[in-house]
N, C-alpha and C. Protein backbone atom coordinates (compact mmCIF):
# COMPACT_ATOMS: atom_id res chain seq x y z
N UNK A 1 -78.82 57.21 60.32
CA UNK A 1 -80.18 57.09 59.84
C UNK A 1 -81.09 56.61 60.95
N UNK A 2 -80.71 55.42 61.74
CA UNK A 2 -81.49 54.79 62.89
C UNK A 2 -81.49 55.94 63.80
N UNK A 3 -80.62 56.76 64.39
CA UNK A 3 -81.09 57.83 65.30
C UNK A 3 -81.84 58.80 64.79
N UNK A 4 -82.02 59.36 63.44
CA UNK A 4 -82.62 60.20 62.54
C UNK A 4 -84.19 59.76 63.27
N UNK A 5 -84.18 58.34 63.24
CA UNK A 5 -85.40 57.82 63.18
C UNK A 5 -86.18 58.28 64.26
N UNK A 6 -85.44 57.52 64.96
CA UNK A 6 -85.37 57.74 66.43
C UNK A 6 -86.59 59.31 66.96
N UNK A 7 -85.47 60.14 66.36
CA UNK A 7 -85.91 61.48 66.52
C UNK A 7 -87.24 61.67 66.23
N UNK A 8 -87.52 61.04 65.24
CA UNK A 8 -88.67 61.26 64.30
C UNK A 8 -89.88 60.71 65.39
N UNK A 9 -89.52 59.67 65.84
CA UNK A 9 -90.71 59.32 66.58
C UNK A 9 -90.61 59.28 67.67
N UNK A 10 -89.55 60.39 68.55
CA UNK A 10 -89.90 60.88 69.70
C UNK A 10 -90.00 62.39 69.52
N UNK A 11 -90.34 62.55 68.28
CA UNK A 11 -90.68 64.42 67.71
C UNK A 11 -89.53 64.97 68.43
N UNK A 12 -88.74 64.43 68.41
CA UNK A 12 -86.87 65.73 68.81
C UNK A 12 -86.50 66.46 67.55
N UNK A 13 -87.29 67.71 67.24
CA UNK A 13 -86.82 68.58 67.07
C UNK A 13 -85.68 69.05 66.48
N UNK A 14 -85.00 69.50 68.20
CA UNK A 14 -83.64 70.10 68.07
C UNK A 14 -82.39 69.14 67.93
N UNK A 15 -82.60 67.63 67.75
CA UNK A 15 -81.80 66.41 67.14
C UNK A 15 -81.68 66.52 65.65
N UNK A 16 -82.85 66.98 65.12
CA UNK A 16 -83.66 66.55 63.43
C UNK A 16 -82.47 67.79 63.40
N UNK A 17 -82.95 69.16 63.51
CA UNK A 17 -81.70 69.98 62.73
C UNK A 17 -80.80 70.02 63.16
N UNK A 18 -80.36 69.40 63.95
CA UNK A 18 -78.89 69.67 64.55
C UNK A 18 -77.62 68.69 63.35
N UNK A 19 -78.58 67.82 62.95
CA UNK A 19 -78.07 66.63 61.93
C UNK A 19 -78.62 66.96 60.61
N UNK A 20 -79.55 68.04 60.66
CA UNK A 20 -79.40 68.41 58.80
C UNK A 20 -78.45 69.63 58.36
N UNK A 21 -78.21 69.09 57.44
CA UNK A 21 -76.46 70.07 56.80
C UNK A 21 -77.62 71.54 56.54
N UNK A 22 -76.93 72.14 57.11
CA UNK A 22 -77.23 73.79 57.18
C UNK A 22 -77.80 74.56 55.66
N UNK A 23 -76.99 73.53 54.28
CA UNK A 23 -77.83 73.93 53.46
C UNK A 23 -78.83 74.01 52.81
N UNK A 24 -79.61 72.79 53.53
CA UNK A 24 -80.65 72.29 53.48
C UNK A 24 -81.47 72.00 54.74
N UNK A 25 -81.06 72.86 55.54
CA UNK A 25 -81.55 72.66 56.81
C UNK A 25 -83.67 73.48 56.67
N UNK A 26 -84.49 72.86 57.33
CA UNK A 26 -86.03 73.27 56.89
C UNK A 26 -85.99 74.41 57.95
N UNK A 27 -86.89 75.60 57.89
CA UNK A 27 -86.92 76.55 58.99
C UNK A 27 -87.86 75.66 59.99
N UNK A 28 -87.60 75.56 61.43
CA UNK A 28 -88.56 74.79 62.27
C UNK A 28 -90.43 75.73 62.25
N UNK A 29 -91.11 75.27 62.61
CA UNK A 29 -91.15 73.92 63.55
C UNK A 29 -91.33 72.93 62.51
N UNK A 30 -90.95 71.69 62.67
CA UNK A 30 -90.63 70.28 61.48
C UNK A 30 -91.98 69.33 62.07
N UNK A 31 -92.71 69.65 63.63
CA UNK A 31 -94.65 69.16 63.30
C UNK A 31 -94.97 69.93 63.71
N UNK A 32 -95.67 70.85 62.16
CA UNK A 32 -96.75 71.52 62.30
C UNK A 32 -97.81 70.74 61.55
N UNK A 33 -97.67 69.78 60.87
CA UNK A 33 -99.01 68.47 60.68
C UNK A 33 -99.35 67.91 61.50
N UNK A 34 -101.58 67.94 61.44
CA UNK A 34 -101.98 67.23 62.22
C UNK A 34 -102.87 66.22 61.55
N UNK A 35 -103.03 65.19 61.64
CA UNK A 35 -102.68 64.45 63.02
C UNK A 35 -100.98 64.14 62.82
N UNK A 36 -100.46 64.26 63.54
CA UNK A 36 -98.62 63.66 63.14
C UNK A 36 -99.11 61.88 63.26
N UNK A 37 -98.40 61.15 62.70
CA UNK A 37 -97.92 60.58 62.28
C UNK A 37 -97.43 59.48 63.63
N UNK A 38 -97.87 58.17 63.26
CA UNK A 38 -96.78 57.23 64.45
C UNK A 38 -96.49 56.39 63.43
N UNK A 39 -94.86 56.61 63.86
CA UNK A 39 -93.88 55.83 63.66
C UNK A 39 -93.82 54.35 64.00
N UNK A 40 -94.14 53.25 62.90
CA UNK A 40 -94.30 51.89 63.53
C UNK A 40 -92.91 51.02 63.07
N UNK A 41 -92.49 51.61 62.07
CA UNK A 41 -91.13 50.55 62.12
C UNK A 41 -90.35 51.61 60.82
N UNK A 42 -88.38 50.32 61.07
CA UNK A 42 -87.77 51.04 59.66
C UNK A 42 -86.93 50.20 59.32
N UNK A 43 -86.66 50.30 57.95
CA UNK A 43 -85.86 48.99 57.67
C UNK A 43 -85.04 49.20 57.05
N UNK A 44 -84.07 49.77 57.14
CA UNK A 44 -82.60 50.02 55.86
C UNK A 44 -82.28 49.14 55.17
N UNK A 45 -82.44 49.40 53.87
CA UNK A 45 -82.54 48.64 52.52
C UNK A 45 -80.96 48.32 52.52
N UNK A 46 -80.48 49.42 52.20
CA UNK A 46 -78.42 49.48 51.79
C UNK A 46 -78.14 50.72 52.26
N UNK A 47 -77.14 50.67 52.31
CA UNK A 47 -75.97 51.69 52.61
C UNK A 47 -75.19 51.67 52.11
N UNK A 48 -74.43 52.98 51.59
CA UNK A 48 -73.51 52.78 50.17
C UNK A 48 -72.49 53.91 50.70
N UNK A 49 -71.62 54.07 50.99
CA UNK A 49 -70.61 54.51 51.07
C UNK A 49 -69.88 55.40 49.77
N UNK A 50 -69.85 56.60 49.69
CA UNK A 50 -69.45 56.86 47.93
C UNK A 50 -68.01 57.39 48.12
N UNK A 51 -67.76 58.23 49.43
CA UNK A 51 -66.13 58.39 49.18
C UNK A 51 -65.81 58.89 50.42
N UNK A 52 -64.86 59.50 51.22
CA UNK A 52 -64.83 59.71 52.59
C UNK A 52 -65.81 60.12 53.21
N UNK A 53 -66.16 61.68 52.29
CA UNK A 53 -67.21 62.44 52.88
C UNK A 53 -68.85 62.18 52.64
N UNK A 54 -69.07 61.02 52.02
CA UNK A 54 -70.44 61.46 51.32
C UNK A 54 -71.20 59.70 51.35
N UNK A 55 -72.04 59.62 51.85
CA UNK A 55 -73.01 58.38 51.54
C UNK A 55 -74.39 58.60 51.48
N UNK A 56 -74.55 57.19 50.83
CA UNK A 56 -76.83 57.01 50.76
C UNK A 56 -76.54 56.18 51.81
N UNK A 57 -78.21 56.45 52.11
CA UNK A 57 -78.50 55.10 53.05
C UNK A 57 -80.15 54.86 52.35
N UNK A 58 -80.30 53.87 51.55
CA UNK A 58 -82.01 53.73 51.33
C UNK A 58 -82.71 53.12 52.41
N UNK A 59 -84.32 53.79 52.84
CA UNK A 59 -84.91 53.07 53.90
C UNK A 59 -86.23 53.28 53.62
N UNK A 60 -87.02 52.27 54.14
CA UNK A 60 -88.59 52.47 54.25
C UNK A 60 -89.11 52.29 55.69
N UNK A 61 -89.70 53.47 56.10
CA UNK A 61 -89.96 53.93 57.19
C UNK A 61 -91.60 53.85 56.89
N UNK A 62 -92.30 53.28 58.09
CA UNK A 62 -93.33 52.87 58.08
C UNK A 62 -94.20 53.63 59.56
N UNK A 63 -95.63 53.97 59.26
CA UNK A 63 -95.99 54.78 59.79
C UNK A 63 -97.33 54.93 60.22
N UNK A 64 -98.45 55.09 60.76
CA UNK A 64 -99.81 55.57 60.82
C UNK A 64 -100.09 56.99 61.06
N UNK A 65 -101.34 57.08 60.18
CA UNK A 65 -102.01 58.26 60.08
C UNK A 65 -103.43 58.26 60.52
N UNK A 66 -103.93 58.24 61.15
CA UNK A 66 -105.60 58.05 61.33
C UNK A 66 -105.88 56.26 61.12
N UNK A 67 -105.34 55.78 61.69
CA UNK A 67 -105.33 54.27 61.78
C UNK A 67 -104.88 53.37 60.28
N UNK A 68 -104.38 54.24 59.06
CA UNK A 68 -104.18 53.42 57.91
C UNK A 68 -102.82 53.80 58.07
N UNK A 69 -102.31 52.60 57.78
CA UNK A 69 -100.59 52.87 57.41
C UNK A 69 -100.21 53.34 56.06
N UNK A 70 -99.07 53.84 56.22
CA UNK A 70 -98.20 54.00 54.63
C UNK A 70 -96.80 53.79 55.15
N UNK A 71 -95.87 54.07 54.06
CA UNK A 71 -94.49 53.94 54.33
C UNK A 71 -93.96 55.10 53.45
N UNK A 72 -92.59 54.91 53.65
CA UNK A 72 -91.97 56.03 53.04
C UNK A 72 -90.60 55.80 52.54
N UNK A 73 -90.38 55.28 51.66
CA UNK A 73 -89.35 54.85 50.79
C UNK A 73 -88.78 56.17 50.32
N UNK A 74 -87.00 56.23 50.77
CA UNK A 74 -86.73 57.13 50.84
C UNK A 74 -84.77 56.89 50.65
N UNK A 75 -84.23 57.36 49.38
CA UNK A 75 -82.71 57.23 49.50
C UNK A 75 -82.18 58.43 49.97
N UNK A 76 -81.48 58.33 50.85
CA UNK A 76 -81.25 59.56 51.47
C UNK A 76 -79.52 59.93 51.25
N UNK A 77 -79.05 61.56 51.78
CA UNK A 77 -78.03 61.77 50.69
C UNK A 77 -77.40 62.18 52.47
N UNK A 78 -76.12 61.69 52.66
CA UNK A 78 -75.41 62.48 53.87
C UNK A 78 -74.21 62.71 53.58
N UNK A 79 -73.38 63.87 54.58
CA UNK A 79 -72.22 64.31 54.07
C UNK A 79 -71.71 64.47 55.51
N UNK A 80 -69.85 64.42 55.85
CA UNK A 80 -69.88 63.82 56.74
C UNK A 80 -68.79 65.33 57.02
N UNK A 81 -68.90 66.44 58.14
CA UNK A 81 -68.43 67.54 58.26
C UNK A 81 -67.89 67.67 59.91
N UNK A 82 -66.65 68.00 60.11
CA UNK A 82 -66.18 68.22 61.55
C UNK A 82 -66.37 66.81 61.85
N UNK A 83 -66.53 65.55 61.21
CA UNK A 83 -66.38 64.29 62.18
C UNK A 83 -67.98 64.22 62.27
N UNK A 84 -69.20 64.61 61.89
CA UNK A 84 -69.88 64.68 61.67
C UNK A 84 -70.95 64.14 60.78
N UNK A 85 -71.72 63.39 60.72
CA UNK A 85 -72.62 63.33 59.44
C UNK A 85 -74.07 63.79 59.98
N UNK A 86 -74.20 64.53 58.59
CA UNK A 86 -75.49 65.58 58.02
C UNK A 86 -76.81 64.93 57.20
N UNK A 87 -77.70 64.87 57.08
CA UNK A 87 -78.70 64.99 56.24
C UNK A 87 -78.58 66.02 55.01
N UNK A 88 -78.78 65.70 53.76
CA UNK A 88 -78.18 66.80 53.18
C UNK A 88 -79.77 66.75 52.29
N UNK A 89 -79.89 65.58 51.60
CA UNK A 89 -81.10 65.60 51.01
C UNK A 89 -81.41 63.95 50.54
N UNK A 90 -82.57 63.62 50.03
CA UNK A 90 -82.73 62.82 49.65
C UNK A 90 -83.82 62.40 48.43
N UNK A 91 -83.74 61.15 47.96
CA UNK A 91 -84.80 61.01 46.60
C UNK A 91 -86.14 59.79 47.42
N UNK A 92 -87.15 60.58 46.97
CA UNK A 92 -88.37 59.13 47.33
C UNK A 92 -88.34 58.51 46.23
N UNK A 93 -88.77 57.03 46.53
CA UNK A 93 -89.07 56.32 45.59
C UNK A 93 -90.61 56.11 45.37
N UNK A 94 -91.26 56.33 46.79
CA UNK A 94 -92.75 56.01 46.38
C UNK A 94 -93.33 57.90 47.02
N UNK A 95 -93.10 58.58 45.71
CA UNK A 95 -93.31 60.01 46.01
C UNK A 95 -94.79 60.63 46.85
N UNK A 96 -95.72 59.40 46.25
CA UNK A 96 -97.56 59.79 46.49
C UNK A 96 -97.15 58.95 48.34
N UNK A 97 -96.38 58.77 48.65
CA UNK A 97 -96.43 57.74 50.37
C UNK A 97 -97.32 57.28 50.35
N UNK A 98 -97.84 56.41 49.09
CA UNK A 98 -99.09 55.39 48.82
C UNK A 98 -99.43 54.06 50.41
N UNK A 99 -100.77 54.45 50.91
CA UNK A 99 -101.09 53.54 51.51
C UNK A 99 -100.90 52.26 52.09
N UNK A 100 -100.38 51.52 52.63
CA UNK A 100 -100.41 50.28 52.47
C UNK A 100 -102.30 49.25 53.45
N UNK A 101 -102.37 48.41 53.50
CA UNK A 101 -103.23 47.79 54.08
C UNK A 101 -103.12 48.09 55.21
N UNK A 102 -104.45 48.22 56.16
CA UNK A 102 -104.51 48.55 57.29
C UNK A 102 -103.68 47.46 58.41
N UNK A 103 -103.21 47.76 59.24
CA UNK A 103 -102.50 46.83 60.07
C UNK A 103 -102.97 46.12 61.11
């Protein structure tokens, strides 16, 4: 999840799908939104382990858009292939990525 992040806010691309499971993989390019987005912090809630192949990890990933922040509460679904773990999908919890106070 922390390198996921990673990716995210050095816009790597070819990291982001290389780590989402192929069946859910997005067709690129993954920023074509403008203004993108800076990445200001992330905080992994839990991590849950469900059976060899398969875990959540919940996180809120925090962010600016035109100088107002939001976050992005997010349980995410991975599956773990060739020694591997995938992005497969995940559930938001705060679906609208409601605002928070300016920072």
């Amino acid at each position: 999840m922390r390198s996921r992040y990673t990716a995210y806010v050095r816009r790597d691309e070819a990291y982001l799908l290389s780590t989402w499971h192929v069946s859910t993989r997005p067709v690129p390019p993954l920023f074509d939104t403008t203004p993108l987005p800076k990445w200001i912090g992330l905080e992994v809630r839990r991590h849950r382990q469900i059976d060899a192949t398969h875990a959540e990890v919940e996180f809120i990933a925090r962010y600016r858009v035109g100088g107002r922040a939001h976050r992005l509460h997010e349980t995410s679904r991975f599956v773990l292939e060739d020694g591997h773990w995938f992005y497969v999908d995940g559930d938001m919890h705060d679906t609208d990525m409601r605002p928070e106070a300016p920072l």
